[in-house]
Structures are given as C-alpha cells and as structure tokens.
C-alpha atoms as a PDB file:
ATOM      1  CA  UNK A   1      78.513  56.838  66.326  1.00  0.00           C
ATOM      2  CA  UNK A   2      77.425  54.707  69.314  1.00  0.00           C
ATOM      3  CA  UNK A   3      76.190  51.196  69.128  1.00  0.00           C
ATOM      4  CA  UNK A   4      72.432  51.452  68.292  1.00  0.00           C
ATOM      5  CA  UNK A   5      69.633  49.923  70.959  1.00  0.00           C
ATOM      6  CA  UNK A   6      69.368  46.405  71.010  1.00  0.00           C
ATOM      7  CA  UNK A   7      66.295  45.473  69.324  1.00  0.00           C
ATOM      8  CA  UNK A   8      64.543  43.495  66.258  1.00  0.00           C
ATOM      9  CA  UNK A   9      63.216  45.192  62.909  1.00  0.00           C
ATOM     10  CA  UNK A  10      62.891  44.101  59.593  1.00  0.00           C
ATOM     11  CA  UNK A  11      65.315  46.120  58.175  1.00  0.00           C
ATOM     12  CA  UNK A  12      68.022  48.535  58.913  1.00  0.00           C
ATOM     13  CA  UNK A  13      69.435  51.029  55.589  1.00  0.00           C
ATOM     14  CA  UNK A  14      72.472  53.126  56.288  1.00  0.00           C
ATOM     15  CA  UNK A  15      72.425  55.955  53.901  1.00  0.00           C
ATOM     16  CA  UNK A  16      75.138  58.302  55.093  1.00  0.00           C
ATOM     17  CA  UNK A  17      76.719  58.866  58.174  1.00  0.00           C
ATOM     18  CA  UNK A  18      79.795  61.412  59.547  1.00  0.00           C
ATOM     19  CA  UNK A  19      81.045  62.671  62.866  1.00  0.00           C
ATOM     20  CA  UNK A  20      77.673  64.312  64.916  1.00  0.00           C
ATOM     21  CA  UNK A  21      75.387  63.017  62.048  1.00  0.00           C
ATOM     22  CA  UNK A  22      73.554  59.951  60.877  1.00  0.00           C
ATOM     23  CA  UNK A  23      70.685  59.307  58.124  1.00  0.00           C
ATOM     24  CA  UNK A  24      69.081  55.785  57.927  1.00  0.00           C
ATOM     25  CA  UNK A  25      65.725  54.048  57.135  1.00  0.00           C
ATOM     26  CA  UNK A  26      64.050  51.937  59.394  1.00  0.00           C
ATOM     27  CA  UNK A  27      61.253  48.910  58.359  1.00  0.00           C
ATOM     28  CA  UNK A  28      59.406  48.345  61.088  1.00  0.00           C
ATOM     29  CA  UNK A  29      56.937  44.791  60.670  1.00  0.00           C
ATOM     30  CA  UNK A  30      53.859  44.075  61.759  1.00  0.00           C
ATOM     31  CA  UNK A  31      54.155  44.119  65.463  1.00  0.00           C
ATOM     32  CA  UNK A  32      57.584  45.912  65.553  1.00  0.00           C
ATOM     33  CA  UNK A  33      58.363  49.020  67.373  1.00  0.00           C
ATOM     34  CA  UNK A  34      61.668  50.932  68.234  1.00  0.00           C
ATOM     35  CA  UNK A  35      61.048  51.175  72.624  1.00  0.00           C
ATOM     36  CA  UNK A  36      61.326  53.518  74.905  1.00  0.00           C
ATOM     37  CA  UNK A  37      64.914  55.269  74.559  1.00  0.00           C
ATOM     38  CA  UNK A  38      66.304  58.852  74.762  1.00  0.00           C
ATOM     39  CA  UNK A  39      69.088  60.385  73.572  1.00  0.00           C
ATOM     40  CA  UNK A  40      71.616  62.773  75.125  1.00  0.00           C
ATOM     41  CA  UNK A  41      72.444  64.966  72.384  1.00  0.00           C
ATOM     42  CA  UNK A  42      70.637  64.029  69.005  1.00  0.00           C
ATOM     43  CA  UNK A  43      67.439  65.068  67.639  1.00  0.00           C
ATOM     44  CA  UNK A  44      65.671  62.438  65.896  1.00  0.00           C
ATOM     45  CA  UNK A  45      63.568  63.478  62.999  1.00  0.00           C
ATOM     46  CA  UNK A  46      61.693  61.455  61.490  1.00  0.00           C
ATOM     47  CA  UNK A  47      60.190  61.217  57.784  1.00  0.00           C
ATOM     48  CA  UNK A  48      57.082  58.557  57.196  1.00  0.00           C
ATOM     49  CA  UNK A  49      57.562  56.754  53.932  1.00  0.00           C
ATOM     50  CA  UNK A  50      54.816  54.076  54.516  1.00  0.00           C
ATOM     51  CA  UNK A  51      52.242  54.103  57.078  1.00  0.00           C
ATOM     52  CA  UNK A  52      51.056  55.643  58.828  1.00  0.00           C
ATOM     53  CA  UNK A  53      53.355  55.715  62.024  1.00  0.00           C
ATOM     54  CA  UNK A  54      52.875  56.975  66.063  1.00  0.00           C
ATOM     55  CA  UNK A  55      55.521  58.552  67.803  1.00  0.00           C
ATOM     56  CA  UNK A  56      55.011  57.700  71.607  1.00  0.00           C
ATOM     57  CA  UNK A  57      56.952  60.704  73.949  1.00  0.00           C
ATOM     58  CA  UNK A  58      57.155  61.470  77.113  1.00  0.00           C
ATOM     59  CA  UNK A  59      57.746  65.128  79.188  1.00  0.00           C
ATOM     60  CA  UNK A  60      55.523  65.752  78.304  1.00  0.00           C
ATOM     61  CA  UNK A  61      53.562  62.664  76.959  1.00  0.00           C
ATOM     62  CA  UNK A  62      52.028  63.054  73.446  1.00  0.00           C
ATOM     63  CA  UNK A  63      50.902  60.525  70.062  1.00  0.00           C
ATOM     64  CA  UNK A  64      51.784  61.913  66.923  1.00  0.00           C
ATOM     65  CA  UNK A  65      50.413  60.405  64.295  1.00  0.00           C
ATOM     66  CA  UNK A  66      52.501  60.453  60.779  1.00  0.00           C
ATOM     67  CA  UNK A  67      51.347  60.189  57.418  1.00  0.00           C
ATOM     68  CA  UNK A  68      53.350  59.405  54.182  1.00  0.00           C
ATOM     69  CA  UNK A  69      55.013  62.924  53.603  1.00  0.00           C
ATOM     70  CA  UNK A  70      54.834  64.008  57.478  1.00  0.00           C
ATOM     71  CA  UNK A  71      57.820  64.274  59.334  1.00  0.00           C
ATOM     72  CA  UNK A  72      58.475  65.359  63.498  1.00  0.00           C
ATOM     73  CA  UNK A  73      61.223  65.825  65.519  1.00  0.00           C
ATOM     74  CA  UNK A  74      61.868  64.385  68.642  1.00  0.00           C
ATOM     75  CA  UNK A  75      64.580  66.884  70.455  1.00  0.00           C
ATOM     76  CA  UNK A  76      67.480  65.747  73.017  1.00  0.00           C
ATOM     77  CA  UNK A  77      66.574  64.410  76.383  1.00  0.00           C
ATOM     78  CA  UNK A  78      62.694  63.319  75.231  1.00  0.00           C
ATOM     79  CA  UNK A  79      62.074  59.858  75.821  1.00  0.00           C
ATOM     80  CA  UNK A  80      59.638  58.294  73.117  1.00  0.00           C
ATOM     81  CA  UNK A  81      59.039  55.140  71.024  1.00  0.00           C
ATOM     82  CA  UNK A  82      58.325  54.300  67.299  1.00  0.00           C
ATOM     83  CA  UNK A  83      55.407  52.030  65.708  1.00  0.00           C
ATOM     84  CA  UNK A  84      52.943  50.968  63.300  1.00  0.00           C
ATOM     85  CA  UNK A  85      49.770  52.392  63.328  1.00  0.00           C
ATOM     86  CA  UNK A  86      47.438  49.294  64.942  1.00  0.00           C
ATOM     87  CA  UNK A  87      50.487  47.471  65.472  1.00  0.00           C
ATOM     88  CA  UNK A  88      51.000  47.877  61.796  1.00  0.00           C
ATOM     89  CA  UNK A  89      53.715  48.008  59.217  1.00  0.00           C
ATOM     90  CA  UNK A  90      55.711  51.489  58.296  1.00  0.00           C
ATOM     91  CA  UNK A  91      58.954  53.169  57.145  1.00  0.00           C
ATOM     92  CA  UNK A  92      61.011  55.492  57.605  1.00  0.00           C
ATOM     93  CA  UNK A  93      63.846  58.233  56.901  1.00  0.00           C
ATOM     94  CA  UNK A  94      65.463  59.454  60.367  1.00  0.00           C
ATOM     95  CA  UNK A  95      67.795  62.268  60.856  1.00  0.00           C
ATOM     96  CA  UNK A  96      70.122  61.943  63.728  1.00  0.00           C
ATOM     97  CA  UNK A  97      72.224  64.621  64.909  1.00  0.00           C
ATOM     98  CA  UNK A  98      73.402  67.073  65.268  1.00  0.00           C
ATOM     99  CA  UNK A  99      76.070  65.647  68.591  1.00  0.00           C
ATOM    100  CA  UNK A 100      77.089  62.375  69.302  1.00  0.00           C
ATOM    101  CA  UNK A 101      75.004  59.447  69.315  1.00  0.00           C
ATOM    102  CA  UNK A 102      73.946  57.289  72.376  1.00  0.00           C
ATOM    103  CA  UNK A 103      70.909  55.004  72.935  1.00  0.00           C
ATOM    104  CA  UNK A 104      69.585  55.297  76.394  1.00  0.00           C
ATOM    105  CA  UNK A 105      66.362  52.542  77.264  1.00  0.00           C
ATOM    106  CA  UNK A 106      63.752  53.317  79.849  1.00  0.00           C
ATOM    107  CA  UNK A 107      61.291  51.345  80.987  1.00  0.00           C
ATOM    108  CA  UNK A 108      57.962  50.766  79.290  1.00  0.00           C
END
C-alpha cells in the first residue's frame, strides 16, 4: 500500500496487511489528531479502544463521537479527521480497504 500521510502520533501498530487491505492501531496523544485527508478507494473503519474519539467529515459535515466498543466507517471520497475527545488521548483499530491505498490532504 501507499505511503501513509505525513504526520506525528504516538504510535503506529501494523497488524496485518495484503494487496487492497490493511489493519493497524493508531495512539493518538494528547493534542494529536490524524488531519484532514481522503481516500480514493478505501473505507476507513474505525474501532475505539480508548477514549472516547471524534471523527471530523465533511460532504456532508458531521462529529461522531466514539466510545470504547463503537466503531464507524468513513466510505471512499469523504474527507474527515481523527482526535481525542477535548484534545484528549485515544486508540484505535482501523480497517482499510477494500482497493488500494492513497492519502490525499486537504486543507483545514
């Protein structure tokens, strides 16, 4: 897959990856937030494992706050962010896939 977006968390886990499909968990600090991106073909779905967590999108625009347990998906072509609740700490399980993977920015 693709070079992921250029940006600062605390940690990064691979768990498994193969052609079309990737599954990591992502720390995010205190502070810490994945920006404003899209992808062209992947859905991200997201599981909160500590929290809770907001999921920014745009088209249209919309907060979803996640709980331990919860989990959304983000479809193709929807721009949206990732952070702490408050500017808080969380992690996470995300699903990306099914296609190939790109990391597209947009502005804040």
């Amino acid at each position: 897959m693709a070079a992921r977006g250029n940006y600062e968390i605390e940690n990064r886990e691979l768990i498994a990856e193969a052609p079309g499909l990737r599954m990591q968990i992502l720390t995010l600090a205190a502070g810490q937030e994945v920006p404003w991106h899209w992808h062209t073909e992947v859905t991200d779905t997201f599981w909160c494992m500590e929290g809770p967590m907001v999921i920014e999108t745009r088209a249209p625009r919309e907060a979803v706050e996640l709980q331990p347990g919860q989990m959304y998906a983000v479809p193709a072509k929807r721009a949206h962010r990732v952070f702490g609740k408050d500017g808080g700490r969380c992690r996470f399980a995300i699903l990306q896939g099914v296609g190939t993977y790109d990391f597209q920015p947009v502005g804040g």
